[in-house]
Protein backbone atom coordinates (compact mmCIF):
# COMPACT_ATOMS: atom_id res chain seq x y z
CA UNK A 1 -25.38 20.66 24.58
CA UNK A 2 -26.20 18.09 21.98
CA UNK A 3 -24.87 17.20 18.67
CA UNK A 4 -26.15 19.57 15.81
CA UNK A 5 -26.46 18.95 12.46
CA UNK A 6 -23.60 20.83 11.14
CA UNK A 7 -21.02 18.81 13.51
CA UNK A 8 -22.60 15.28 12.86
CA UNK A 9 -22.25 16.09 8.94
CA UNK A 10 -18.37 17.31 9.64
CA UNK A 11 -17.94 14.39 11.71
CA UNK A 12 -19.38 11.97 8.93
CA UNK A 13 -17.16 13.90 5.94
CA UNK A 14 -13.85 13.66 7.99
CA UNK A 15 -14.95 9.94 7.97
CA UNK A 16 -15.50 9.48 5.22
CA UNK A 17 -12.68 11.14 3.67
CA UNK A 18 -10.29 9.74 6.12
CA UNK A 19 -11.77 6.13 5.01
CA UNK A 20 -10.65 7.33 1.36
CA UNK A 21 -7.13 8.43 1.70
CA UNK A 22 -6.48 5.76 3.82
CA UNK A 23 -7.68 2.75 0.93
CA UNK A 24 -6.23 4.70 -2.02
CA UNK A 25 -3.07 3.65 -2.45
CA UNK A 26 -4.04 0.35 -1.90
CA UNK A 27 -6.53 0.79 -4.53
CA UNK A 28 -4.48 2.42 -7.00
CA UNK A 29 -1.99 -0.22 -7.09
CA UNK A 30 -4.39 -2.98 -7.51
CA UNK A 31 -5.99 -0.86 -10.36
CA UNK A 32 -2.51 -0.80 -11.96
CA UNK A 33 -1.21 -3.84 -11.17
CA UNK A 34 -4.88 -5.53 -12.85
CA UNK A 35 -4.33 -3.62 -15.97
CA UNK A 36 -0.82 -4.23 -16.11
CA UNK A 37 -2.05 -8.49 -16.17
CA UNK A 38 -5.62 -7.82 -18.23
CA UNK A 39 -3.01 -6.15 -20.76
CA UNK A 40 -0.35 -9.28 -20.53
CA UNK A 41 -3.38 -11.69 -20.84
CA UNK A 42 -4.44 -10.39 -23.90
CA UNK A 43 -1.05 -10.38 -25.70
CA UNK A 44 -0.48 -13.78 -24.16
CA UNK A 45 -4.19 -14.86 -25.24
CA UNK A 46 -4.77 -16.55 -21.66
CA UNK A 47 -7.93 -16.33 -20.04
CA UNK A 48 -7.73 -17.72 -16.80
CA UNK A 49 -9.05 -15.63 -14.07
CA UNK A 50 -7.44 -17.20 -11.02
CA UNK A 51 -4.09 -15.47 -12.89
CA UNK A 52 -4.93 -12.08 -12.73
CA UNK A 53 -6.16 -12.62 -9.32
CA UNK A 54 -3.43 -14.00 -7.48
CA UNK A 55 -0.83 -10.67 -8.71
CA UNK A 56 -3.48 -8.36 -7.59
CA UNK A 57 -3.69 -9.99 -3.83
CA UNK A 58 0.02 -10.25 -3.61
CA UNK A 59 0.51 -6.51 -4.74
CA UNK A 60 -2.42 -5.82 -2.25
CA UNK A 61 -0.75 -7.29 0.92
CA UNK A 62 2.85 -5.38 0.29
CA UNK A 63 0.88 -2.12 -0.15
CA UNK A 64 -0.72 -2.80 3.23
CA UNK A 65 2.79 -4.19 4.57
CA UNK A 66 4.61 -0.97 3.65
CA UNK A 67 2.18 1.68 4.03
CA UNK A 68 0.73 0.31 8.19
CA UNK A 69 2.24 2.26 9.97
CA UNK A 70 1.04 5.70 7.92
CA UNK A 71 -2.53 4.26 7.75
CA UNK A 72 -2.21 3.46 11.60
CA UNK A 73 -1.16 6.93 11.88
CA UNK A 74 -3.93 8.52 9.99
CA UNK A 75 -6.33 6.14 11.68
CA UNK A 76 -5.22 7.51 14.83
CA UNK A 77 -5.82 10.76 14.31
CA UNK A 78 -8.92 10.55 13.05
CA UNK A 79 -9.86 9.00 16.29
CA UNK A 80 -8.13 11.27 18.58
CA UNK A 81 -10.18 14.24 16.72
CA UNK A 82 -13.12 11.72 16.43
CA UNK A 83 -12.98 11.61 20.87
CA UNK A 84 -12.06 14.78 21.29
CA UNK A 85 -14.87 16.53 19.55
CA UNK A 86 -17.36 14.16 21.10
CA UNK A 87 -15.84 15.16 24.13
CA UNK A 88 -16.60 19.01 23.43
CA UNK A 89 -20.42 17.55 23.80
């Protein structure tokens, strides 16, 4: 029994969704954290963009730092049900 188009498109959703909840907190605190420096630049009057640049990586790598182990877990899963429904074929 091969693949049908009804499981490839679940398969490519869960993917794709998966791929989304997994980068959004990352995203959301660079977002906030870019803002948060755009706004300080402006009051400040400093436009240098290797300032607002360097915050945003730094935020960026404690985000990942903290939140590894859930995205590992996530990632995981999505595997596991990734294998397992290829498996069913």
């Amino acid at each position: 029994m091969a693949l049908d188009v009804n499981s490839i498109t679940t398969i490519c959703r869960e993917a794709i969704t998966t791929a989304m909840i997994i980068s959004m907190p990352v995203l959301l605190v660079v977002m906030v954290v870019g803002i948060a420096m755009g706004f300080l630049q402006a009051v400040t009057q400093i436009q240098e963009q290797t300032i607002s640049m360097v915050p945003k990586v730094v935020a960026a790598g404690f985000v990942v730092m903290a939140l590894l182990p859930w995205m590992l877990a996530r990632l995981m899963d999505y595997t596991t049900q990734l294998f397992e429904a290829i498996s069913r074929y």
